[in-house]
PDBML (XML) file of the C-alpha atoms, coordinates in Angstrom:
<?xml version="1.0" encoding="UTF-8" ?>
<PDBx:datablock datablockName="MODEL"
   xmlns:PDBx="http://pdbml.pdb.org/schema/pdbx-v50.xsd"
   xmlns:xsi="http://www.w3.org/2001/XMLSchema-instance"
   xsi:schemaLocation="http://pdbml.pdb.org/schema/pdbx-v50.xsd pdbx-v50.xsd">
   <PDBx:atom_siteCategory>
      <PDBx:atom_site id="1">
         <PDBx:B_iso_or_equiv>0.00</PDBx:B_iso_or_equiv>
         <PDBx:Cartn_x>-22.394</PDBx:Cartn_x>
         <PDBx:Cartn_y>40.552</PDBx:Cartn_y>
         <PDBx:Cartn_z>-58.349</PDBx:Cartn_z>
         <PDBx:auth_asym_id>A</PDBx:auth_asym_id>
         <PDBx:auth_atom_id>CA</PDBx:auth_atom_id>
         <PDBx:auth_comp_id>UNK</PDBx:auth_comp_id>
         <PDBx:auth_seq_id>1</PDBx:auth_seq_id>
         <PDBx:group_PDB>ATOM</PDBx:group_PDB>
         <PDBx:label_alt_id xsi:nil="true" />
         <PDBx:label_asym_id>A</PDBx:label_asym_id>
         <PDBx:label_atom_id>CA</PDBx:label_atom_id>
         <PDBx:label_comp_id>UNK</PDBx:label_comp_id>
         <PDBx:label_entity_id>1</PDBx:label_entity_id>
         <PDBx:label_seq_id>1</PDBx:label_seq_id>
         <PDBx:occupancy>1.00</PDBx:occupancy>
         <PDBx:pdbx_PDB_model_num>1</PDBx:pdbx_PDB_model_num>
         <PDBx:type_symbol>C</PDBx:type_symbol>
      </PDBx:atom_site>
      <PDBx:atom_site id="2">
         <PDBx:B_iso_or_equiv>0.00</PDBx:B_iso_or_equiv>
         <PDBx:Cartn_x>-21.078</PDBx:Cartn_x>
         <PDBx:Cartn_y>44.084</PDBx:Cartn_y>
         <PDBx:Cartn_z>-57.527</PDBx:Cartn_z>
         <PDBx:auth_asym_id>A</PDBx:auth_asym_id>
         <PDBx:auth_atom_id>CA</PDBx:auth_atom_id>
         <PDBx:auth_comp_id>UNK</PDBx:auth_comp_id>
         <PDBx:auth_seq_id>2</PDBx:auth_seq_id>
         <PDBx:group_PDB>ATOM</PDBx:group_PDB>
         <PDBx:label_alt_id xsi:nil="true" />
         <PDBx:label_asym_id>A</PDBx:label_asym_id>
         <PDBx:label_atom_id>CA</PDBx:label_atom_id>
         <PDBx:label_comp_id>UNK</PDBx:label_comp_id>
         <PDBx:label_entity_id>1</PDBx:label_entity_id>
         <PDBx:label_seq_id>2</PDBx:label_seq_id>
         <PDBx:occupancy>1.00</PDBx:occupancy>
         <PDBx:pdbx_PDB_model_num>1</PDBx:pdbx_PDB_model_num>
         <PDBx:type_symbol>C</PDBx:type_symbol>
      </PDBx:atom_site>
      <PDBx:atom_site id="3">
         <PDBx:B_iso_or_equiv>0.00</PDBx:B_iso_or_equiv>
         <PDBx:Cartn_x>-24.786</PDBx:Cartn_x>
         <PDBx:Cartn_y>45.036</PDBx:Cartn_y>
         <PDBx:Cartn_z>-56.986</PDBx:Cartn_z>
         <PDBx:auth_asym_id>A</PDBx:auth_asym_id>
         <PDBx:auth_atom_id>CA</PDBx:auth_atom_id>
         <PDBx:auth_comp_id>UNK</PDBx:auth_comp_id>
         <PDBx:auth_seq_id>3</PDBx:auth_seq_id>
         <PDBx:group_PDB>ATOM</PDBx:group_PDB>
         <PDBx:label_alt_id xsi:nil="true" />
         <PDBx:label_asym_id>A</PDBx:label_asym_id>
         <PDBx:label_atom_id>CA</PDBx:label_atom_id>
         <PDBx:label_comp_id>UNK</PDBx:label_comp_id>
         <PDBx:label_entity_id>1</PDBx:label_entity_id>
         <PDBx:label_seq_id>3</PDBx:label_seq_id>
         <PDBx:occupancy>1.00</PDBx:occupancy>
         <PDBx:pdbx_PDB_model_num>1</PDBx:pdbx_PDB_model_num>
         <PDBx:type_symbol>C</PDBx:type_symbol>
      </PDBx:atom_site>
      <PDBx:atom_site id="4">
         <PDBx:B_iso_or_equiv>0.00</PDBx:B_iso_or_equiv>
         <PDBx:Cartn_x>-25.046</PDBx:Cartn_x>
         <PDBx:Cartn_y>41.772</PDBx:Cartn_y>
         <PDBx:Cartn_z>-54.462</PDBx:Cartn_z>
         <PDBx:auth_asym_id>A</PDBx:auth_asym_id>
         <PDBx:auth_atom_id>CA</PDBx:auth_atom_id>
         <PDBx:auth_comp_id>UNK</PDBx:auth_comp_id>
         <PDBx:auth_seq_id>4</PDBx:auth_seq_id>
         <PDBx:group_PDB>ATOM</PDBx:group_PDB>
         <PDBx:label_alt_id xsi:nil="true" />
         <PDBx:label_asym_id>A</PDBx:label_asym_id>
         <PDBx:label_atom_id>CA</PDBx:label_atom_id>
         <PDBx:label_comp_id>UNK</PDBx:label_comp_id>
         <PDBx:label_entity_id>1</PDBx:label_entity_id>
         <PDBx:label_seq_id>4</PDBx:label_seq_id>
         <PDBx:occupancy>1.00</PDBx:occupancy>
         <PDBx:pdbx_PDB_model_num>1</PDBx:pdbx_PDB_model_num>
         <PDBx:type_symbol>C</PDBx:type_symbol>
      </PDBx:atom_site>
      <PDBx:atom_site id="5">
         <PDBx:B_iso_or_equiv>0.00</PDBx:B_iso_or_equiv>
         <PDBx:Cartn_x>-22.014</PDBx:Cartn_x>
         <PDBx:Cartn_y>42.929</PDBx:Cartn_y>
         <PDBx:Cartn_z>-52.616</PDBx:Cartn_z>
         <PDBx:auth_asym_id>A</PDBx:auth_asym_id>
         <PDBx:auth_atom_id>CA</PDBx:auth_atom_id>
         <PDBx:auth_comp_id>UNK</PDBx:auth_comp_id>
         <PDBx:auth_seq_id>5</PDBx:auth_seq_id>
         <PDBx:group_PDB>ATOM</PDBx:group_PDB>
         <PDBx:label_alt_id xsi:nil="true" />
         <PDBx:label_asym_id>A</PDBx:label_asym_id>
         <PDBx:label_atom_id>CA</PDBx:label_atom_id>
         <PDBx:label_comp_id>UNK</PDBx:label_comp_id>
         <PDBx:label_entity_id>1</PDBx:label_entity_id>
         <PDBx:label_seq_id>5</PDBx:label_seq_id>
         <PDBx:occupancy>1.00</PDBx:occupancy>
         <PDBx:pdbx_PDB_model_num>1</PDBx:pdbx_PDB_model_num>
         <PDBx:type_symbol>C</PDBx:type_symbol>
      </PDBx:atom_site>
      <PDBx:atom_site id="6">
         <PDBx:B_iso_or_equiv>0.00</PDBx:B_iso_or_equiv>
         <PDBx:Cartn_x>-23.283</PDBx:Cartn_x>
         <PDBx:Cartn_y>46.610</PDBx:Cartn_y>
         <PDBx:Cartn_z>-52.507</PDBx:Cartn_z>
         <PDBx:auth_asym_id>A</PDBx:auth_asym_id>
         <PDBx:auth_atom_id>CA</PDBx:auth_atom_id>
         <PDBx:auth_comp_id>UNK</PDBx:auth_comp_id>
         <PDBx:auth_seq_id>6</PDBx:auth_seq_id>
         <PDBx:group_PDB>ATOM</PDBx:group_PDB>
         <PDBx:label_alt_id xsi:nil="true" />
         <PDBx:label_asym_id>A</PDBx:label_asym_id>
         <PDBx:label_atom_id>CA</PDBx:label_atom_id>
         <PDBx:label_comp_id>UNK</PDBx:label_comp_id>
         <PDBx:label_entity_id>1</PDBx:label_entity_id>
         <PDBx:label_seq_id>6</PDBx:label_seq_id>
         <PDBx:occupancy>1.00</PDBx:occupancy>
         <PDBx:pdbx_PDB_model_num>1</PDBx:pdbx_PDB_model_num>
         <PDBx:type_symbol>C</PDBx:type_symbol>
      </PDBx:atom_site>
      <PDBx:atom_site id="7">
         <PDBx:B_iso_or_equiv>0.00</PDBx:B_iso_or_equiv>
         <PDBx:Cartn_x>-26.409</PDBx:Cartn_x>
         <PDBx:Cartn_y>45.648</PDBx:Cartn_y>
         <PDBx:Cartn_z>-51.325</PDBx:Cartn_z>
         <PDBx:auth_asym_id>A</PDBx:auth_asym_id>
         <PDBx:auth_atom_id>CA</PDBx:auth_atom_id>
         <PDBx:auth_comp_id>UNK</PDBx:auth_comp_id>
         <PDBx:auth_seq_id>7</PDBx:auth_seq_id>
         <PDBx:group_PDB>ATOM</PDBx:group_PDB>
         <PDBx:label_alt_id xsi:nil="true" />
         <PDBx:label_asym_id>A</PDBx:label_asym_id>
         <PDBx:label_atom_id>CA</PDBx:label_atom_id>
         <PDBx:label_comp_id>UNK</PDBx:label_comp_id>
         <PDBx:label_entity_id>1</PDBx:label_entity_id>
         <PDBx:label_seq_id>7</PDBx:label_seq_id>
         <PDBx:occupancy>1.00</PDBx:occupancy>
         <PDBx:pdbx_PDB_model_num>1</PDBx:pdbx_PDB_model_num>
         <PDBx:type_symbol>C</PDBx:type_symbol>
      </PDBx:atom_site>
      <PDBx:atom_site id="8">
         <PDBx:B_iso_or_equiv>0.00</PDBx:B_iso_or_equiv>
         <PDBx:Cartn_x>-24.893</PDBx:Cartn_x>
         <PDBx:Cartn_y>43.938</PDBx:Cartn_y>
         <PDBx:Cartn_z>-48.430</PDBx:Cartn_z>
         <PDBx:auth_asym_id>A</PDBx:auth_asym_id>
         <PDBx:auth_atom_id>CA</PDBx:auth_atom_id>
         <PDBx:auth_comp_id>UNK</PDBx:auth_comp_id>
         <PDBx:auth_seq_id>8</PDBx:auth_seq_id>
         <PDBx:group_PDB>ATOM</PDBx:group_PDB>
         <PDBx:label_alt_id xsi:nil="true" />
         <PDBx:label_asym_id>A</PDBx:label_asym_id>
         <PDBx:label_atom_id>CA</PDBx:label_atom_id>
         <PDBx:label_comp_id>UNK</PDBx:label_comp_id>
         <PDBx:label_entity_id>1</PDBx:label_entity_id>
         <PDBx:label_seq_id>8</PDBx:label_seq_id>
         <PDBx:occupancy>1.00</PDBx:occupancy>
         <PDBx:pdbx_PDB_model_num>1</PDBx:pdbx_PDB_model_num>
         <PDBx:type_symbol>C</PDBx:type_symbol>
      </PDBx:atom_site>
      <PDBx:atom_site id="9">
         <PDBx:B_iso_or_equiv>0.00</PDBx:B_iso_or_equiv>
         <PDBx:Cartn_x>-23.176</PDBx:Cartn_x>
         <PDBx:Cartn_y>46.711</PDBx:Cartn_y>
         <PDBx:Cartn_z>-46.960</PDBx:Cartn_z>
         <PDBx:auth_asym_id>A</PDBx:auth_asym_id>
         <PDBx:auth_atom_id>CA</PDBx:auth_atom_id>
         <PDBx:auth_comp_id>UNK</PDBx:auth_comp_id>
         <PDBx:auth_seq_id>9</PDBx:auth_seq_id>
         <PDBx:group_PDB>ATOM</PDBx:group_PDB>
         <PDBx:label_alt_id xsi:nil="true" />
         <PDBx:label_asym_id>A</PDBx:label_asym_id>
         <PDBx:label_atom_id>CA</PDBx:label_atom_id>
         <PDBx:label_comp_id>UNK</PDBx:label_comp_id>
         <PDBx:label_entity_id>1</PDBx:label_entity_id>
         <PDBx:label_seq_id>9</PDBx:label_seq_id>
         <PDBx:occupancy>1.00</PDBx:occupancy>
         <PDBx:pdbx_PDB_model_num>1</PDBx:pdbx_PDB_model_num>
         <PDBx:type_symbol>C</PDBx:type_symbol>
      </PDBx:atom_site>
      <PDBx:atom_site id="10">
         <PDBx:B_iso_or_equiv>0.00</PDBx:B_iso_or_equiv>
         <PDBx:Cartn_x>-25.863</PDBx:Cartn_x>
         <PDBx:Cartn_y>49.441</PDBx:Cartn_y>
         <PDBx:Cartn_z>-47.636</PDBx:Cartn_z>
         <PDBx:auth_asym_id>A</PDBx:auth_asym_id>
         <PDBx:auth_atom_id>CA</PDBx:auth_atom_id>
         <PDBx:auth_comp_id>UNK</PDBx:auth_comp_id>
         <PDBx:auth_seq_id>10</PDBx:auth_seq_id>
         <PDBx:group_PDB>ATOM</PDBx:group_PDB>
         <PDBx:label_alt_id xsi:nil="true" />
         <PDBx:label_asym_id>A</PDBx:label_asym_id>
         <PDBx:label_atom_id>CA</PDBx:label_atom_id>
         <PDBx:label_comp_id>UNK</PDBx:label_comp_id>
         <PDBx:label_entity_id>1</PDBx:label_entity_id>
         <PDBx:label_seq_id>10</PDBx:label_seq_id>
         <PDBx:occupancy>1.00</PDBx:occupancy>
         <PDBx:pdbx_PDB_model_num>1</PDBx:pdbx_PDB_model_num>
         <PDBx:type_symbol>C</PDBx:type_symbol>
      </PDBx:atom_site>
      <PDBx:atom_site id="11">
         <PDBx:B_iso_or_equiv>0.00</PDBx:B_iso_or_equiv>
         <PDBx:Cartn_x>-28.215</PDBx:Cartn_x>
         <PDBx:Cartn_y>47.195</PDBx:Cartn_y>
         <PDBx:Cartn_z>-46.187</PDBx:Cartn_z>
         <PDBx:auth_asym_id>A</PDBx:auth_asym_id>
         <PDBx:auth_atom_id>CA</PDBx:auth_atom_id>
         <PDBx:auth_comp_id>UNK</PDBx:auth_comp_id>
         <PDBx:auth_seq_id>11</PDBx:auth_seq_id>
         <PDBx:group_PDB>ATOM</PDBx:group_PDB>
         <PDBx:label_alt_id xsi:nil="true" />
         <PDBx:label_asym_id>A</PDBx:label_asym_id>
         <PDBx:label_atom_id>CA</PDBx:label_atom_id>
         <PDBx:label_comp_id>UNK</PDBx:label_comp_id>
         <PDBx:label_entity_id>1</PDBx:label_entity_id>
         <PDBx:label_seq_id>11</PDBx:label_seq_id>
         <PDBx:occupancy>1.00</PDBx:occupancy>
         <PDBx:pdbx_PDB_model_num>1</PDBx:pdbx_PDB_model_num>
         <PDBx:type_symbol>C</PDBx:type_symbol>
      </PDBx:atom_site>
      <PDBx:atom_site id="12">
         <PDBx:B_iso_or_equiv>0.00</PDBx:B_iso_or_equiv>
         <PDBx:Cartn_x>-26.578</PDBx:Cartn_x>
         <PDBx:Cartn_y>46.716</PDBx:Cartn_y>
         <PDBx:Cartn_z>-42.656</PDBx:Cartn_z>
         <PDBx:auth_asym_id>A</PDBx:auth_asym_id>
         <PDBx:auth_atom_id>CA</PDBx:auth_atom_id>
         <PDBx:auth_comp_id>UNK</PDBx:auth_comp_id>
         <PDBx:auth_seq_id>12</PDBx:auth_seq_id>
         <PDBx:group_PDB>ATOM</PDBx:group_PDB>
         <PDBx:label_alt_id xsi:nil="true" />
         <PDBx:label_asym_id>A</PDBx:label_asym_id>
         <PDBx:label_atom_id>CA</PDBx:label_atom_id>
         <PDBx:label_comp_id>UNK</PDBx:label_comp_id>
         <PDBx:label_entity_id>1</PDBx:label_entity_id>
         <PDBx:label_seq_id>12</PDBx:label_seq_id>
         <PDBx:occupancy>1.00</PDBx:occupancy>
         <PDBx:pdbx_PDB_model_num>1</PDBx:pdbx_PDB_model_num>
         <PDBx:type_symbol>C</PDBx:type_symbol>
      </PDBx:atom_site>
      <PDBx:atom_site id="13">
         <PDBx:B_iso_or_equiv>0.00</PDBx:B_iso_or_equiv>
         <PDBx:Cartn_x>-25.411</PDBx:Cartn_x>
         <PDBx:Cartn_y>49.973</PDBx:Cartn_y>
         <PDBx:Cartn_z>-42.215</PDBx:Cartn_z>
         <PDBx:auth_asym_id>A</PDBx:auth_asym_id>
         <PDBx:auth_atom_id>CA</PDBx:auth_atom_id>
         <PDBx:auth_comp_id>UNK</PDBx:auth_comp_id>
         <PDBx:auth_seq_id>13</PDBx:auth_seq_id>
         <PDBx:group_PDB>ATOM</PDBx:group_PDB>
         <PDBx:label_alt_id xsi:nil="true" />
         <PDBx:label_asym_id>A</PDBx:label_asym_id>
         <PDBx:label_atom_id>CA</PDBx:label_atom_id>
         <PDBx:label_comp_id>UNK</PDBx:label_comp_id>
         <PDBx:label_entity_id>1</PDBx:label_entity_id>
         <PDBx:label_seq_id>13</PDBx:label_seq_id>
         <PDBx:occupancy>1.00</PDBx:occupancy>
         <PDBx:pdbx_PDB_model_num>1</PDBx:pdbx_PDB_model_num>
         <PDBx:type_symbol>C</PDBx:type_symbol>
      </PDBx:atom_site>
      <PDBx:atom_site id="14">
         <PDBx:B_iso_or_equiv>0.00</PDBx:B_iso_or_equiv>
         <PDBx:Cartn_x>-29.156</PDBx:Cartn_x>
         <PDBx:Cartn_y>51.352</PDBx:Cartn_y>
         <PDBx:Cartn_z>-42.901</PDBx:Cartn_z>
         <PDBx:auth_asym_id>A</PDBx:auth_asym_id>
         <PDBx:auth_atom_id>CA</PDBx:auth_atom_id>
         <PDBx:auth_comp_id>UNK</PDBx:auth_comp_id>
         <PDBx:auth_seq_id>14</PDBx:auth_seq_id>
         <PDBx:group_PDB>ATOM</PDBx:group_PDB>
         <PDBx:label_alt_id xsi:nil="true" />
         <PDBx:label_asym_id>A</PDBx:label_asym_id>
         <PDBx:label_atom_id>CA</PDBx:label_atom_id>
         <PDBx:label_comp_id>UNK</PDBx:label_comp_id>
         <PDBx:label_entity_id>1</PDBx:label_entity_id>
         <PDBx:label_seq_id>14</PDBx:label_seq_id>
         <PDBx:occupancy>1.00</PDBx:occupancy>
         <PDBx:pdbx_PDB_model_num>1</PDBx:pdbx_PDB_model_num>
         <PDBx:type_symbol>C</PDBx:type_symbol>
      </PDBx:atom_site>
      <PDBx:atom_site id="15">
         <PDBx:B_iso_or_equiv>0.00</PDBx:B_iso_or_equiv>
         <PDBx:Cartn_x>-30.103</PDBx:Cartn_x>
         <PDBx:Cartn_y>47.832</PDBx:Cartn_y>
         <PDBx:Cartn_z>-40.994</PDBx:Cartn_z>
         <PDBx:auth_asym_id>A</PDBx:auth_asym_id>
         <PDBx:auth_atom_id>CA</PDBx:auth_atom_id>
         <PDBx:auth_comp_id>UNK</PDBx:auth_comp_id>
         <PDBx:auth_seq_id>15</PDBx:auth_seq_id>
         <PDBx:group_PDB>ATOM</PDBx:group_PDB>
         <PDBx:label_alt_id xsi:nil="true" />
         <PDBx:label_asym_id>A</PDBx:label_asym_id>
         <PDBx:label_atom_id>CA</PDBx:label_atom_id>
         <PDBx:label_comp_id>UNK</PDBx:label_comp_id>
         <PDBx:label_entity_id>1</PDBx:label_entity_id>
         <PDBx:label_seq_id>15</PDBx:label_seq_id>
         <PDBx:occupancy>1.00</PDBx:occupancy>
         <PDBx:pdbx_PDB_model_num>1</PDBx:pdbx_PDB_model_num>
         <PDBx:type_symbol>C</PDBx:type_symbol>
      </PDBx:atom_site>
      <PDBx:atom_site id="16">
         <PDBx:B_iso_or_equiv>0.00</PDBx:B_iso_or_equiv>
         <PDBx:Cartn_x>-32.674</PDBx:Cartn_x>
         <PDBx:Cartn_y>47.156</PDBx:Cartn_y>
         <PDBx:Cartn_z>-44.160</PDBx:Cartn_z>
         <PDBx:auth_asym_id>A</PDBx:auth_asym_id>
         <PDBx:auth_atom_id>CA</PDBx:auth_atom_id>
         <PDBx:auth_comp_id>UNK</PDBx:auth_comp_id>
         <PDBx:auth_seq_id>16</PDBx:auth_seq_id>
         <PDBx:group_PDB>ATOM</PDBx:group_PDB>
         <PDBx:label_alt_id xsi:nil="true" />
         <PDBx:label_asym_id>A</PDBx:label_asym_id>
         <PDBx:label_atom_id>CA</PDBx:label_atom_id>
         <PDBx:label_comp_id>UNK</PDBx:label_comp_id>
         <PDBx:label_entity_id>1</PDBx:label_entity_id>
         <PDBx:label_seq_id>16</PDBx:label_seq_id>
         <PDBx:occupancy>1.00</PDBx:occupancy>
         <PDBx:pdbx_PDB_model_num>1</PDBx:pdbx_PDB_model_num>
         <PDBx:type_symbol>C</PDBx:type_symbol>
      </PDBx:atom_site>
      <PDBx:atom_site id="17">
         <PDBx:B_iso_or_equiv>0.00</PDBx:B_iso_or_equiv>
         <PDBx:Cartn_x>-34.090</PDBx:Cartn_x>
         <PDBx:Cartn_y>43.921</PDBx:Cartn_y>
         <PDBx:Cartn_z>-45.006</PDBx:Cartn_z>
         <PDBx:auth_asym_id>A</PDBx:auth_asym_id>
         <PDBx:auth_atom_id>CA</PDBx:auth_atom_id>
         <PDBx:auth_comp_id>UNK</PDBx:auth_comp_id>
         <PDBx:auth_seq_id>17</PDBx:auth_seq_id>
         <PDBx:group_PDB>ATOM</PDBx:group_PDB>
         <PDBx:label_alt_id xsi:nil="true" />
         <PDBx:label_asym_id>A</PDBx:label_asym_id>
         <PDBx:label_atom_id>CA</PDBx:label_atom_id>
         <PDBx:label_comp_id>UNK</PDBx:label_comp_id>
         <PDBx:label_entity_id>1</PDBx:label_entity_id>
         <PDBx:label_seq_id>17</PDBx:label_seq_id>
         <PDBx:occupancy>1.00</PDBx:occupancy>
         <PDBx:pdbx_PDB_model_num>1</PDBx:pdbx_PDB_model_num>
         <PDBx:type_symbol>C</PDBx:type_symbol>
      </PDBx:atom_site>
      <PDBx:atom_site id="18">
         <PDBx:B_iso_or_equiv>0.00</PDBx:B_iso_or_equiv>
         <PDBx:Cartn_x>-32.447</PDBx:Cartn_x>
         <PDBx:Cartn_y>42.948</PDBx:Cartn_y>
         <PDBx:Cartn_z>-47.918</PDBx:Cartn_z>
         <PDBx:auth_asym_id>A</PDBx:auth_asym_id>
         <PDBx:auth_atom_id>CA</PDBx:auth_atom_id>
         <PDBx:auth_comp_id>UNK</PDBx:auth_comp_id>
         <PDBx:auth_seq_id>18</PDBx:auth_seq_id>
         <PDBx:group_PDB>ATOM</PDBx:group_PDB>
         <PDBx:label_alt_id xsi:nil="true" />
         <PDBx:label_asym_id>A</PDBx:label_asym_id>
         <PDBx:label_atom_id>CA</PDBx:label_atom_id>
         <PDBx:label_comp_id>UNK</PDBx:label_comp_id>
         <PDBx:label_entity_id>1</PDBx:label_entity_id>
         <PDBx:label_seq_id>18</PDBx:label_seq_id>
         <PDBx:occupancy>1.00</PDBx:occupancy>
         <PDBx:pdbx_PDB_model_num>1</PDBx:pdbx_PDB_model_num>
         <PDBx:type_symbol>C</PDBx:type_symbol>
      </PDBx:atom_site>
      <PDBx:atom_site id="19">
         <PDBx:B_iso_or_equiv>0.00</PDBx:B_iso_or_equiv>
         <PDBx:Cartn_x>-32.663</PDBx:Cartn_x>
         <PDBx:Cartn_y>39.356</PDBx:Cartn_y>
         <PDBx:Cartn_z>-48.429</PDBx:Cartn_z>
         <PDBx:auth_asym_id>A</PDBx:auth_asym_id>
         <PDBx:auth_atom_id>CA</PDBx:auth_atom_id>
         <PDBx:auth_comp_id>UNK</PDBx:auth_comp_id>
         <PDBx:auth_seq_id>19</PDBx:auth_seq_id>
         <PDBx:group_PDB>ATOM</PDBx:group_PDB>
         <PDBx:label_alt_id xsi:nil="true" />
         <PDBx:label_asym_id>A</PDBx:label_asym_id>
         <PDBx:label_atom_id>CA</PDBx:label_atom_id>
         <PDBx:label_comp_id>UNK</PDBx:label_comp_id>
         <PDBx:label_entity_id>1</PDBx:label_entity_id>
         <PDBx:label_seq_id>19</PDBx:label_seq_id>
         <PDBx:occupancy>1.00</PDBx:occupancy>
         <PDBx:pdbx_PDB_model_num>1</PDBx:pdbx_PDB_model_num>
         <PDBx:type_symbol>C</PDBx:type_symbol>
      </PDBx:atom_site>
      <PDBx:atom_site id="20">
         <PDBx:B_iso_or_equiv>0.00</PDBx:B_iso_or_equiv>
         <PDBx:Cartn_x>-35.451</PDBx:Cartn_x>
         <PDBx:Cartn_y>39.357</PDBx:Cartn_y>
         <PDBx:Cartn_z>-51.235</PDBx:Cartn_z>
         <PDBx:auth_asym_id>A</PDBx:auth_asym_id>
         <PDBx:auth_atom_id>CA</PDBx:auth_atom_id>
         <PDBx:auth_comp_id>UNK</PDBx:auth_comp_id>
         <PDBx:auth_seq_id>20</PDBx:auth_seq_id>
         <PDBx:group_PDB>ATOM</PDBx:group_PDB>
         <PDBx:label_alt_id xsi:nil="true" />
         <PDBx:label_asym_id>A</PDBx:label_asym_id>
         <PDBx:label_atom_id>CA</PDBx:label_atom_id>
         <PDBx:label_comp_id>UNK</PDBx:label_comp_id>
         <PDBx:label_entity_id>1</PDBx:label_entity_id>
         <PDBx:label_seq_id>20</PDBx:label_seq_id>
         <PDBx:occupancy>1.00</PDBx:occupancy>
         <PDBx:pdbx_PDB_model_num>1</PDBx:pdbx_PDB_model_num>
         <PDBx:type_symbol>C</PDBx:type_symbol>
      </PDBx:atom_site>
      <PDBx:atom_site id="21">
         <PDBx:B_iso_or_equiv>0.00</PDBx:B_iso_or_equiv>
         <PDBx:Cartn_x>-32.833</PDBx:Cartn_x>
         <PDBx:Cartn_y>41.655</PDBx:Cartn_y>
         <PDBx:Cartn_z>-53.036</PDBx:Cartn_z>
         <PDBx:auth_asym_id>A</PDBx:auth_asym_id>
         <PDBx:auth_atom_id>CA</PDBx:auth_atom_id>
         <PDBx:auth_comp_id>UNK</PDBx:auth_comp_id>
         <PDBx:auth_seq_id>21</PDBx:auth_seq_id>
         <PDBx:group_PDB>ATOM</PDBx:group_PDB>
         <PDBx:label_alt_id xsi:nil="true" />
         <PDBx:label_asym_id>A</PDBx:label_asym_id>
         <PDBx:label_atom_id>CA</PDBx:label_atom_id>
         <PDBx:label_comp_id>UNK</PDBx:label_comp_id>
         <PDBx:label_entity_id>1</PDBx:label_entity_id>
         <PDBx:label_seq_id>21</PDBx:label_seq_id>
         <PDBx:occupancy>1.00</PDBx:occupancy>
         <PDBx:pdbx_PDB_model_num>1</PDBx:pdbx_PDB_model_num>
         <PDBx:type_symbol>C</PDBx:type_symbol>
      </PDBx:atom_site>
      <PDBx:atom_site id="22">
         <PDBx:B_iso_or_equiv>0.00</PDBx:B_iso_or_equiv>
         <PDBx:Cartn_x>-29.615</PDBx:Cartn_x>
         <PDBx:Cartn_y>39.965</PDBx:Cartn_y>
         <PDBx:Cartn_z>-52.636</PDBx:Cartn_z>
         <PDBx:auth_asym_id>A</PDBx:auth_asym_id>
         <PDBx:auth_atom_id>CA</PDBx:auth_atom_id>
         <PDBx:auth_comp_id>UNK</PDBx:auth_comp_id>
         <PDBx:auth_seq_id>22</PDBx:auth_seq_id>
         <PDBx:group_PDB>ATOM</PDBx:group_PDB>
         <PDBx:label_alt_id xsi:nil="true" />
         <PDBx:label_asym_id>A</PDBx:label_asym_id>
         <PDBx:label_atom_id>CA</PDBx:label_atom_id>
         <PDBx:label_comp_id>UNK</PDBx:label_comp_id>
         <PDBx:label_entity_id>1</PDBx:label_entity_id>
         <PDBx:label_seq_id>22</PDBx:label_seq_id>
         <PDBx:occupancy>1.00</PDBx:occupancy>
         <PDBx:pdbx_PDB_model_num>1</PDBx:pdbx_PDB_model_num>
         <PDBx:type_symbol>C</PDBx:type_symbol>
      </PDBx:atom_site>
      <PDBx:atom_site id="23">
         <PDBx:B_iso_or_equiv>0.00</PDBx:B_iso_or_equiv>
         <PDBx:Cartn_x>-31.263</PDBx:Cartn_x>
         <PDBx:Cartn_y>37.025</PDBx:Cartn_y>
         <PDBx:Cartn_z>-53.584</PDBx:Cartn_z>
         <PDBx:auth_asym_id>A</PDBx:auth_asym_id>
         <PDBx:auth_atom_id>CA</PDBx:auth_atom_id>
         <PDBx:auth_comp_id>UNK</PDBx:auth_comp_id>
         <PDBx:auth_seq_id>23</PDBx:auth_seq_id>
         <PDBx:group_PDB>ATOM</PDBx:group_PDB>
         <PDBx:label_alt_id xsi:nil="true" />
         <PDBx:label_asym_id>A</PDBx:label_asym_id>
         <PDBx:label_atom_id>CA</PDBx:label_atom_id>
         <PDBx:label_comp_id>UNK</PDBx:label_comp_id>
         <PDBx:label_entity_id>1</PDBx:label_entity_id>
         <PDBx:label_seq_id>23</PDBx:label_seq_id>
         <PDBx:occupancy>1.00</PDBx:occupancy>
         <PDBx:pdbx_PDB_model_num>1</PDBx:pdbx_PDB_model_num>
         <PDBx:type_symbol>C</PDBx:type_symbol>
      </PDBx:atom_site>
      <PDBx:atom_site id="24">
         <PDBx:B_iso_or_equiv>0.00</PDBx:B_iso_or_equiv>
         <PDBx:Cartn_x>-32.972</PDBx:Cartn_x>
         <PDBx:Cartn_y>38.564</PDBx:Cartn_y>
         <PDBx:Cartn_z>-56.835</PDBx:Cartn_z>
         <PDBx:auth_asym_id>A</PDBx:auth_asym_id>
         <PDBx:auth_atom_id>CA</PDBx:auth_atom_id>
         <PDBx:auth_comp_id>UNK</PDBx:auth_comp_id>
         <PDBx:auth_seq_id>24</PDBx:auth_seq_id>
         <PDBx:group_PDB>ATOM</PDBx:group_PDB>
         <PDBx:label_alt_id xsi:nil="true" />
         <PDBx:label_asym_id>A</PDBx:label_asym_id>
         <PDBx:label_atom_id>CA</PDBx:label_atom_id>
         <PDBx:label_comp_id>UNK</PDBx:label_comp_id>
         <PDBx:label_entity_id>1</PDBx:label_entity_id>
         <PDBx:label_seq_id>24</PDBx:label_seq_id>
         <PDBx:occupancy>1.00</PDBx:occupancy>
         <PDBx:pdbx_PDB_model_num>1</PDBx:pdbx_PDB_model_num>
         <PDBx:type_symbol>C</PDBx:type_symbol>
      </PDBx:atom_site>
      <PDBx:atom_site id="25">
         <PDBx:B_iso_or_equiv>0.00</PDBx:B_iso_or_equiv>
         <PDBx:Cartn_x>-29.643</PDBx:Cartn_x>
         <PDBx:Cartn_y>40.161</PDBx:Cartn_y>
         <PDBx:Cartn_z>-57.458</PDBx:Cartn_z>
         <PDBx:auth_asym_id>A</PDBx:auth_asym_id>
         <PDBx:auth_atom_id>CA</PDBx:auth_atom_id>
         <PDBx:auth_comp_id>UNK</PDBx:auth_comp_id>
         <PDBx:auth_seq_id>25</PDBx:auth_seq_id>
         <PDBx:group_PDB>ATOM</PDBx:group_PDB>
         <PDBx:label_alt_id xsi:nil="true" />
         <PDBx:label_asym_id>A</PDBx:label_asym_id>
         <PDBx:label_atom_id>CA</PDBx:label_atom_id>
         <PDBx:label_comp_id>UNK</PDBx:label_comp_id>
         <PDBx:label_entity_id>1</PDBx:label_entity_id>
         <PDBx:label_seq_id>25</PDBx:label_seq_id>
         <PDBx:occupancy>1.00</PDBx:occupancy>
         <PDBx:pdbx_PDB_model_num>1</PDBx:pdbx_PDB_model_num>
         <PDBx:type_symbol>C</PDBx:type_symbol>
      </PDBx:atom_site>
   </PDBx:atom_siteCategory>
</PDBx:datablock>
């Protein structure tokens, strides 16, 4: 879950697709 929520801010401040990883997360 901390991964998830990590994941969401790394990934829009880099602007990253990361929906395949916050979903596998």
């Amino acid at each position: 879950v901390c991964a998830v929520i990590f994941t969401i801010f790394v990934g829009t401040y880099f602007s990253a697709s990361i929906g395949g990883a916050v979903a596998f997360l």
